[in-house]
PDB file of N, CA and C in Angstrom:
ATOM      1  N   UNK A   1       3.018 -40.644 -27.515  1.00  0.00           N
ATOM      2  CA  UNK A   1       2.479 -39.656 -26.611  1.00  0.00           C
ATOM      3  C   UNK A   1       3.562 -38.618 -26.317  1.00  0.00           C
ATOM      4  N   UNK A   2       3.461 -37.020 -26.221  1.00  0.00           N
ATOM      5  CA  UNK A   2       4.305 -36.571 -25.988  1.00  0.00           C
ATOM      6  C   UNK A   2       4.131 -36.083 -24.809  1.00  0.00           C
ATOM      7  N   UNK A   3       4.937 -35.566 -23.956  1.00  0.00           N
ATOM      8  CA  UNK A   3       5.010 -35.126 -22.799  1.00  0.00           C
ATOM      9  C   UNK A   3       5.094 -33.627 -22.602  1.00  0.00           C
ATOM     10  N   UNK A   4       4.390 -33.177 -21.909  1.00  0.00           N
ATOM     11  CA  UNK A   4       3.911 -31.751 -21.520  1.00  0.00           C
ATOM     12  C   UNK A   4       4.844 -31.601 -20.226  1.00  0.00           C
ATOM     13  N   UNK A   5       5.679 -30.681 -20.101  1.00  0.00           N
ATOM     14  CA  UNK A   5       5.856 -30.210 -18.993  1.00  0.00           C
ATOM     15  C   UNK A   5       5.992 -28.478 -18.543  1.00  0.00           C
ATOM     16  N   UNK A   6       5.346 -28.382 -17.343  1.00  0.00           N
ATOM     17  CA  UNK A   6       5.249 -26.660 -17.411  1.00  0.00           C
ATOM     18  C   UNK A   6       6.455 -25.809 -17.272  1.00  0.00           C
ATOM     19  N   UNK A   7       6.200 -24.584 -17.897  1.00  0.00           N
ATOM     20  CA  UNK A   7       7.509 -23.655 -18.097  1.00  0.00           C
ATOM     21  C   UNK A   7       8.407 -22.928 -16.921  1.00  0.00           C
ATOM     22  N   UNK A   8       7.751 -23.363 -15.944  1.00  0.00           N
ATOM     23  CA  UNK A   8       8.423 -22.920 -14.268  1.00  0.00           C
ATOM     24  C   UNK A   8       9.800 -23.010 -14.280  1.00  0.00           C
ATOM     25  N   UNK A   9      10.697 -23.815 -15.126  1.00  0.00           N
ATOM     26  CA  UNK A   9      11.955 -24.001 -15.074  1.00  0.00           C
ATOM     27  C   UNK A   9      12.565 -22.628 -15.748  1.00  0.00           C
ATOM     28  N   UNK A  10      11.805 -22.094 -16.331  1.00  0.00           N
ATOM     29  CA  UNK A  10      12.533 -21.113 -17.208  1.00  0.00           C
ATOM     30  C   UNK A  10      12.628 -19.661 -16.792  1.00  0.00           C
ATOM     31  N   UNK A  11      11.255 -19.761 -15.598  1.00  0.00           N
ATOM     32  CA  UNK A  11      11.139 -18.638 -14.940  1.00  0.00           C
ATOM     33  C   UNK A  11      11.815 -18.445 -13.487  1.00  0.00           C
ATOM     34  N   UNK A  12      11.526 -19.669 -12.797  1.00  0.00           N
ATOM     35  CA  UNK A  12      12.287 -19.970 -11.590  1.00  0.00           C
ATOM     36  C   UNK A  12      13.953 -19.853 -12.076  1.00  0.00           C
ATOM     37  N   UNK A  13      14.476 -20.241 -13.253  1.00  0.00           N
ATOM     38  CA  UNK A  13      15.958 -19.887 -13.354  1.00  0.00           C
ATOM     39  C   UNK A  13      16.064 -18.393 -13.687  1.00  0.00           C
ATOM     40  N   UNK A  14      15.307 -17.099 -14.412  1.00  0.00           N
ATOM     41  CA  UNK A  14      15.586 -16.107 -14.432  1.00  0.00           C
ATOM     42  C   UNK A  14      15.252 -15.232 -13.596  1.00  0.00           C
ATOM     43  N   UNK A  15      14.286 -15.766 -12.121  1.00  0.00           N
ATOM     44  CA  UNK A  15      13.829 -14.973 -11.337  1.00  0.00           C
ATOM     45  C   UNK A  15      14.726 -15.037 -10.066  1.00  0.00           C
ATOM     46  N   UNK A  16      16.008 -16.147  -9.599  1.00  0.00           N
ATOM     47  CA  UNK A  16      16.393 -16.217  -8.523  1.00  0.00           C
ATOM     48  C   UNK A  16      17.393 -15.075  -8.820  1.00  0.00           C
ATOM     49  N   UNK A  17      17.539 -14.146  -8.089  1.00  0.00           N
ATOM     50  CA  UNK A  17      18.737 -13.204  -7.553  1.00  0.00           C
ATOM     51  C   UNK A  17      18.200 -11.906  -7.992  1.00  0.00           C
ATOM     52  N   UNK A  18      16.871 -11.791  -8.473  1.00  0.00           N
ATOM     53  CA  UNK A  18      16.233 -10.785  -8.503  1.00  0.00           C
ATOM     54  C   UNK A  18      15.408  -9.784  -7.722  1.00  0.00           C
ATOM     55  N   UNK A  19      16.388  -8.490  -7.275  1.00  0.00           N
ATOM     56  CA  UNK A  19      15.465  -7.676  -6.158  1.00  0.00           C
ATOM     57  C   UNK A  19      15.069  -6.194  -6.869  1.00  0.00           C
ATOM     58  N   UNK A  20      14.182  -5.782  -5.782  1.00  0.00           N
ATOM     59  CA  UNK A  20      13.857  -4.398  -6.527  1.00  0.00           C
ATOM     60  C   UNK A  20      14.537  -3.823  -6.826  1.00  0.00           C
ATOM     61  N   UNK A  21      14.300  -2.491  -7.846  1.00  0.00           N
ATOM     62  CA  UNK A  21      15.233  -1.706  -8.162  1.00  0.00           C
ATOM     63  C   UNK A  21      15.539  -0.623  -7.180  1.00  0.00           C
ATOM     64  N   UNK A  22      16.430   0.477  -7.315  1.00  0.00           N
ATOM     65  CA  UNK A  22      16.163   1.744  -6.423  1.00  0.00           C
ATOM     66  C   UNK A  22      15.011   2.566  -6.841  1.00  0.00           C
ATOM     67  N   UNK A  23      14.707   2.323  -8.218  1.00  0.00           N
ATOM     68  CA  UNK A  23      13.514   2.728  -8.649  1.00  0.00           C
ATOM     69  C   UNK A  23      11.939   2.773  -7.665  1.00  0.00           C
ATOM     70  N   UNK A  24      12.088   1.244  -7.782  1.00  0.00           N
ATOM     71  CA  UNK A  24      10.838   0.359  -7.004  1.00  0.00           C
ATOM     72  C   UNK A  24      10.861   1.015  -5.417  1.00  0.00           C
ATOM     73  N   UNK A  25      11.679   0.892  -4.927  1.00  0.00           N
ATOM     74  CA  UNK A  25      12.636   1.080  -3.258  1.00  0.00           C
ATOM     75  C   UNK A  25      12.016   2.686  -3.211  1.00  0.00           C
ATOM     76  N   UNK A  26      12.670   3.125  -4.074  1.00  0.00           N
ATOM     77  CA  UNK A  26      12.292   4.881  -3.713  1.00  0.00           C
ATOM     78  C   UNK A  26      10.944   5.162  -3.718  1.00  0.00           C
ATOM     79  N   UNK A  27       9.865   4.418  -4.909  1.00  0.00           N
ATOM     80  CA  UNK A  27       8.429   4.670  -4.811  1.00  0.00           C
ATOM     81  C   UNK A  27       7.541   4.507  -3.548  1.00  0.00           C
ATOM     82  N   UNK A  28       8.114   2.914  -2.968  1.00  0.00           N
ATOM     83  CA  UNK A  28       7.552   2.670  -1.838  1.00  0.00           C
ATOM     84  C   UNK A  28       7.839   3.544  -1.021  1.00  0.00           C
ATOM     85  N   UNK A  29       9.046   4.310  -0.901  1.00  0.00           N
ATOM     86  CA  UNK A  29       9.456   4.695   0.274  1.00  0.00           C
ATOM     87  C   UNK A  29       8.161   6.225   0.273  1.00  0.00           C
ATOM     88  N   UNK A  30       7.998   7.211  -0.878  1.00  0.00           N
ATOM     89  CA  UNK A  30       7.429   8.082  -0.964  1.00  0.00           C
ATOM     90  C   UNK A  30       5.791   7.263  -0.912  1.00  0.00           C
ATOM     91  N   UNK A  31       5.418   6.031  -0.982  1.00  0.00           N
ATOM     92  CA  UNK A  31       4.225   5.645  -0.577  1.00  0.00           C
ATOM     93  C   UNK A  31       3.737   5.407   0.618  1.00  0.00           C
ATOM     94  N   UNK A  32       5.047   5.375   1.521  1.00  0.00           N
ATOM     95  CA  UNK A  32       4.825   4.715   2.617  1.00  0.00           C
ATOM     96  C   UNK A  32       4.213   5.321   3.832  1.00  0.00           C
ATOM     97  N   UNK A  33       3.775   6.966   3.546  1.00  0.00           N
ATOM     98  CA  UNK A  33       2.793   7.276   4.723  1.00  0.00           C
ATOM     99  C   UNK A  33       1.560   7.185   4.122  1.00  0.00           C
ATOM    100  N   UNK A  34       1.291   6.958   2.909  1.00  0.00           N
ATOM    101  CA  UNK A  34      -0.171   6.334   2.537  1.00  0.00           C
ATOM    102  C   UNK A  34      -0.276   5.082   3.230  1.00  0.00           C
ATOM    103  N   UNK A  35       0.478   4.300   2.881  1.00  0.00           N
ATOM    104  CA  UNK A  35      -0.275   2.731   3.314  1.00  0.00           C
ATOM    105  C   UNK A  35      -0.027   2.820   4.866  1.00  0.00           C
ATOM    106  N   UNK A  36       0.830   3.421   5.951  1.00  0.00           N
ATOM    107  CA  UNK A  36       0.864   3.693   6.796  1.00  0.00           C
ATOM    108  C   UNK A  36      -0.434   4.212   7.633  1.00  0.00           C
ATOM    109  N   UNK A  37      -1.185   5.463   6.484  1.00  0.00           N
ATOM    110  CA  UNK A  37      -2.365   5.896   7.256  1.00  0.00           C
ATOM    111  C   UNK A  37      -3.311   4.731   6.941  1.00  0.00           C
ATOM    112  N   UNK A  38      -3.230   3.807   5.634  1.00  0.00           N
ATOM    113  CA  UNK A  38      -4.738   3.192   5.451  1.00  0.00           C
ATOM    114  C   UNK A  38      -4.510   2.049   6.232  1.00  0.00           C
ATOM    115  N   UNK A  39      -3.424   1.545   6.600  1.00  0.00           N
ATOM    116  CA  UNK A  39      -3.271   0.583   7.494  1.00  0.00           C
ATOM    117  C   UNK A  39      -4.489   0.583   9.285  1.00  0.00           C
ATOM    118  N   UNK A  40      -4.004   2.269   9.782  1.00  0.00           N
ATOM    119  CA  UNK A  40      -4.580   2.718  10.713  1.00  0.00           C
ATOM    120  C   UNK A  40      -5.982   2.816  10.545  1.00  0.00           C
ATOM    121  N   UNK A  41      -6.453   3.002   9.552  1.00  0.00           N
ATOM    122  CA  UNK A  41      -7.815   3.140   9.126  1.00  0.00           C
ATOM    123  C   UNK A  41      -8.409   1.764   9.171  1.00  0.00           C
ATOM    124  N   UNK A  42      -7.932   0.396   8.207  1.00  0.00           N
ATOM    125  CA  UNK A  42      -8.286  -0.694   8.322  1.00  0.00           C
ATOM    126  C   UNK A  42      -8.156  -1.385   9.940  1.00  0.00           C
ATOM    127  N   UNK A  43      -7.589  -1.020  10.645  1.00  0.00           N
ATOM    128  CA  UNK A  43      -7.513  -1.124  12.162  1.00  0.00           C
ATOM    129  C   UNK A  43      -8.383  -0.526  13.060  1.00  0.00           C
ATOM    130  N   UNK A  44      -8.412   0.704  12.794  1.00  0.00           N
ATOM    131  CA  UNK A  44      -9.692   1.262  13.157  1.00  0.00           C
ATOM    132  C   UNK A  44     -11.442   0.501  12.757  1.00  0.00           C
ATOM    133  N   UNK A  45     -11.143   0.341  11.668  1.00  0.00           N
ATOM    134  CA  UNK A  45     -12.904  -0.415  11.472  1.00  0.00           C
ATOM    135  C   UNK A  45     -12.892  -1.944  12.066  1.00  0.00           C
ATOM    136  N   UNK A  46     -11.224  -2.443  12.040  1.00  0.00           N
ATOM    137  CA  UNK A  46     -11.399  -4.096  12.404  1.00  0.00           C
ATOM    138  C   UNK A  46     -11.746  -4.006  13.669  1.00  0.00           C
ATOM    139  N   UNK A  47     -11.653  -2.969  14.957  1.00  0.00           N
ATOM    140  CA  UNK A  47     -11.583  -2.732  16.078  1.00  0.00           C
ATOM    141  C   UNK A  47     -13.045  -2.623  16.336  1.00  0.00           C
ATOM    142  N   UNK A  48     -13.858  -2.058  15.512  1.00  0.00           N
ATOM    143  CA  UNK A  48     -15.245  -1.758  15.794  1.00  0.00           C
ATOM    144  C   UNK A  48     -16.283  -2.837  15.005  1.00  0.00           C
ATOM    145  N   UNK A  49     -15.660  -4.000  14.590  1.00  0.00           N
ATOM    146  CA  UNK A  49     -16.499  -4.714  13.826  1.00  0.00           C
ATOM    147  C   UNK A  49     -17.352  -5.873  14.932  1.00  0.00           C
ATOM    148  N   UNK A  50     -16.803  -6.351  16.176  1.00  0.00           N
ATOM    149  CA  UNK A  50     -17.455  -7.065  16.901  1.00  0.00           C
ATOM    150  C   UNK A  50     -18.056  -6.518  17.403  1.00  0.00           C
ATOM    151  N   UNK A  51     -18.540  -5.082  17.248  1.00  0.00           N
ATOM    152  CA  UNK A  51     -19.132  -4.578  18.436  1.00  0.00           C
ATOM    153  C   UNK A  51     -19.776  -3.295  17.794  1.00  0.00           C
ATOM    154  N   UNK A  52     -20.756  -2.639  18.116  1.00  0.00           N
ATOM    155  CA  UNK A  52     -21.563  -1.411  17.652  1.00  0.00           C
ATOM    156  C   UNK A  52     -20.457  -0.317  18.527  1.00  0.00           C
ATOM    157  N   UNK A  53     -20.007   0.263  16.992  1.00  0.00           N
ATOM    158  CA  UNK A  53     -19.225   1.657  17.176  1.00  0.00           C
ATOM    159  C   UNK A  53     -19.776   2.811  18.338  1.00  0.00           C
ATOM    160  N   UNK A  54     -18.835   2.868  19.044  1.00  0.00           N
ATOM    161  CA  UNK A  54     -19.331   3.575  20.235  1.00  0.00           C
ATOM    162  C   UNK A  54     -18.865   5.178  19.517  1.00  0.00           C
ATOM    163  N   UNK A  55     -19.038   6.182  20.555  1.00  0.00           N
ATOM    164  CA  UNK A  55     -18.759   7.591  19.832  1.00  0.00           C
ATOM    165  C   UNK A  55     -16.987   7.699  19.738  1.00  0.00           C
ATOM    166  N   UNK A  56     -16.199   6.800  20.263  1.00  0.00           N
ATOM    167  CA  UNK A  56     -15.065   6.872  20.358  1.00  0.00           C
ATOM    168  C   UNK A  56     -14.308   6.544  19.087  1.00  0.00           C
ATOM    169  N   UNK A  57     -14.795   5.366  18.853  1.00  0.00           N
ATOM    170  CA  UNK A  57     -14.456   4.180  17.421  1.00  0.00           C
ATOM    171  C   UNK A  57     -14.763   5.295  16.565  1.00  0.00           C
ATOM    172  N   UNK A  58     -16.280   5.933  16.098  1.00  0.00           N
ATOM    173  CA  UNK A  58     -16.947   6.621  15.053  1.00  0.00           C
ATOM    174  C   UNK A  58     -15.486   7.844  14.993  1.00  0.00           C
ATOM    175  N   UNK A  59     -15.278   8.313  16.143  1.00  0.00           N
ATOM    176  CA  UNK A  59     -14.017   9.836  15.891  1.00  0.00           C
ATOM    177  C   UNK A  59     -12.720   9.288  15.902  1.00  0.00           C
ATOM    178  N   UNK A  60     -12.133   7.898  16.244  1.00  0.00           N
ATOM    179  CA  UNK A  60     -10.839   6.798  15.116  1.00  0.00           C
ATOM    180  C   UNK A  60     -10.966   6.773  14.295  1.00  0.00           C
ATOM    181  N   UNK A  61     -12.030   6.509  13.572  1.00  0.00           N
ATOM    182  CA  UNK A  61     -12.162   6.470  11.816  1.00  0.00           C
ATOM    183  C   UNK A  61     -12.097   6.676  11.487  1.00  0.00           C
ATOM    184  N   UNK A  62     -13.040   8.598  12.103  1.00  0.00           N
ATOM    185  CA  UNK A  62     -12.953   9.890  10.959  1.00  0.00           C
ATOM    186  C   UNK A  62     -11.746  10.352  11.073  1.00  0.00           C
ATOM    187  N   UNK A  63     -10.867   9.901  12.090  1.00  0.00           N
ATOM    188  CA  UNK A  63      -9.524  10.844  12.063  1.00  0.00           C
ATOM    189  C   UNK A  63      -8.340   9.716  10.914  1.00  0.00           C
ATOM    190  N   UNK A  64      -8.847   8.257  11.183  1.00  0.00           N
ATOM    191  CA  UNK A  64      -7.863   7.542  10.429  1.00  0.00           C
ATOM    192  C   UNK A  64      -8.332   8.146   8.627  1.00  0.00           C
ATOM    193  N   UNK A  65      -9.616   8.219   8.454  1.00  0.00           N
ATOM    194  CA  UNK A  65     -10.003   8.850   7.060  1.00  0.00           C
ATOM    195  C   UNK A  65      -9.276   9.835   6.699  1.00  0.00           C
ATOM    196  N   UNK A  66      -9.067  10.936   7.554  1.00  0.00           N
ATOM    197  CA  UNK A  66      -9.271  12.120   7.330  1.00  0.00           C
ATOM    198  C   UNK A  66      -7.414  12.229   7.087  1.00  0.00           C
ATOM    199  N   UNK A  67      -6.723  11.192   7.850  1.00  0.00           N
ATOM    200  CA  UNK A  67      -5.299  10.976   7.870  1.00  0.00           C
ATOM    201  C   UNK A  67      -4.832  10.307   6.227  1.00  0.00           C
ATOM    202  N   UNK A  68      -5.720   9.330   6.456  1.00  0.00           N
ATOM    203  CA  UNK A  68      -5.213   9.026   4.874  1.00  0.00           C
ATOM    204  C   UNK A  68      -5.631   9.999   3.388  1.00  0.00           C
ATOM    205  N   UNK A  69      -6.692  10.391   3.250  1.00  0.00           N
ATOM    206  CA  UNK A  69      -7.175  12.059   2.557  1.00  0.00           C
ATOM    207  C   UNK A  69      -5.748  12.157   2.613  1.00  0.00           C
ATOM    208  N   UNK A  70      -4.951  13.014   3.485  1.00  0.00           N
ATOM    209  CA  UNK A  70      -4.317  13.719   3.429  1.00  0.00           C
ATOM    210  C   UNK A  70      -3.283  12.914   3.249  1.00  0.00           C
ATOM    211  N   UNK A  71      -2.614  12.228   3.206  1.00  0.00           N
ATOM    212  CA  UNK A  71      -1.648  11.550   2.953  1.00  0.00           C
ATOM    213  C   UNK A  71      -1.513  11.552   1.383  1.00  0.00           C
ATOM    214  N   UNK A  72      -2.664  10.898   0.878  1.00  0.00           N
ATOM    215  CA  UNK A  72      -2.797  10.994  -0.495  1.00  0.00           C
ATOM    216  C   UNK A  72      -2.609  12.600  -1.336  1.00  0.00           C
ATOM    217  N   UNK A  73      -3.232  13.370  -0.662  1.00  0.00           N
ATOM    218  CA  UNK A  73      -3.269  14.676  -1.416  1.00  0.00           C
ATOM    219  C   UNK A  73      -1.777  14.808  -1.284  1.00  0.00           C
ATOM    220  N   UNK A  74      -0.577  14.823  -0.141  1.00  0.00           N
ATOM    221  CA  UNK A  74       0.500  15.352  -0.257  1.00  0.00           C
ATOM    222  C   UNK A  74       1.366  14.299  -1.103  1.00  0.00           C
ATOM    223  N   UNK A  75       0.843  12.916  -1.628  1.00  0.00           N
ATOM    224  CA  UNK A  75       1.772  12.163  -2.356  1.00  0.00           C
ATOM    225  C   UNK A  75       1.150  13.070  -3.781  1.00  0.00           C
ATOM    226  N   UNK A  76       0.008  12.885  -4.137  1.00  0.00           N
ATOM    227  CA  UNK A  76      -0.075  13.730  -5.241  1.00  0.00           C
ATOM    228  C   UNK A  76       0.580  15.075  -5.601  1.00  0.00           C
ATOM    229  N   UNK A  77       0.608  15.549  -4.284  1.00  0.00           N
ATOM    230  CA  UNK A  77       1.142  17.142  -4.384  1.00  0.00           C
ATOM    231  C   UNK A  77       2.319  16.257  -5.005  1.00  0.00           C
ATOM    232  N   UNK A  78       3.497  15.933  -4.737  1.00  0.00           N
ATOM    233  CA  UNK A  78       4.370  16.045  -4.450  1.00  0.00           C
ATOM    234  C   UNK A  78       4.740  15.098  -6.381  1.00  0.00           C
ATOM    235  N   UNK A  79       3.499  14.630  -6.300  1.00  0.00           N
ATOM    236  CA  UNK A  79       4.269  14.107  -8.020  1.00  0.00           C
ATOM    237  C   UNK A  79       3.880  14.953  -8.957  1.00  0.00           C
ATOM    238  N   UNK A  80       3.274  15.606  -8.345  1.00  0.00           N
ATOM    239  CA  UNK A  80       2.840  17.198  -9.324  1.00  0.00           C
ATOM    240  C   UNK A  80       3.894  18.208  -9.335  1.00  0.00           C
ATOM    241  N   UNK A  81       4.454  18.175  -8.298  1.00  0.00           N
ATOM    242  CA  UNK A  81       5.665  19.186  -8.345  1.00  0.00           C
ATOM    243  C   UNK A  81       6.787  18.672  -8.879  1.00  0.00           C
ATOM    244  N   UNK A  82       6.843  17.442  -9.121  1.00  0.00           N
ATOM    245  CA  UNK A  82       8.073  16.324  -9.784  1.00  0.00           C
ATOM    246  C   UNK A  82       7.828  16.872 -11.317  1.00  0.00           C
ATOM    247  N   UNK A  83       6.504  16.786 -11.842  1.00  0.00           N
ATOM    248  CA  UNK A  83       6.224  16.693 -13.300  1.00  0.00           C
ATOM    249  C   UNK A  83       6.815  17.894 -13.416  1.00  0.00           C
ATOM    250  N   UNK A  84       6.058  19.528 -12.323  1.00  0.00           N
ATOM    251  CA  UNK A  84       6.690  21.056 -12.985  1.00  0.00           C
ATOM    252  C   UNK A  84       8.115  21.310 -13.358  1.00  0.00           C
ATOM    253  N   UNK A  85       8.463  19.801 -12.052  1.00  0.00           N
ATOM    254  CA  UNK A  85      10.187  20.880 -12.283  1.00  0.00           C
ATOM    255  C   UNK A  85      11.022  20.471 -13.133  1.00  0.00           C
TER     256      UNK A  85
END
């Protein structure tokens, strides 16, 4: 009978001391008022889920929406102007 054992040893030894790059570090950092606004947005709807959205909740949403929209358009802007220059 031969013995099977799984390859975790090989990965667990080339994965300890491994952190992001500045690469990785810098992306997040230029991501980070996106997930910042959709964060606010997913907070906004968790806030109104026990309960029928009053007119208050309905104008949190549209503003957390309307925050992340724009968040996104200026990360795009901004890798569009990376590619021109």
């Amino acid at each position: 009978m031969k013995l099977i054992l799984p390859a975790q040893d090989l990965f667990t030894a080339s994965a300890i001391g491994l952190e992001p790059t500045d690469a990785e570090l810098d992306a997040i950092e230029r991501e980070m008022p996106v997930i910042s606004a959709e964060v606010e947005l997913l907070d906004a709807q968790i806030m109104s889920l026990d309960r029928l959205p009053n007119e208050l909740d309905a104008r949190r949403i549209r503003r957390a929406g309307r925050k992340v929209l724009a968040a996104r358009r200026e990360l795009a802007n901004q890798a569009g102007a990376g590619d021109a220059a």
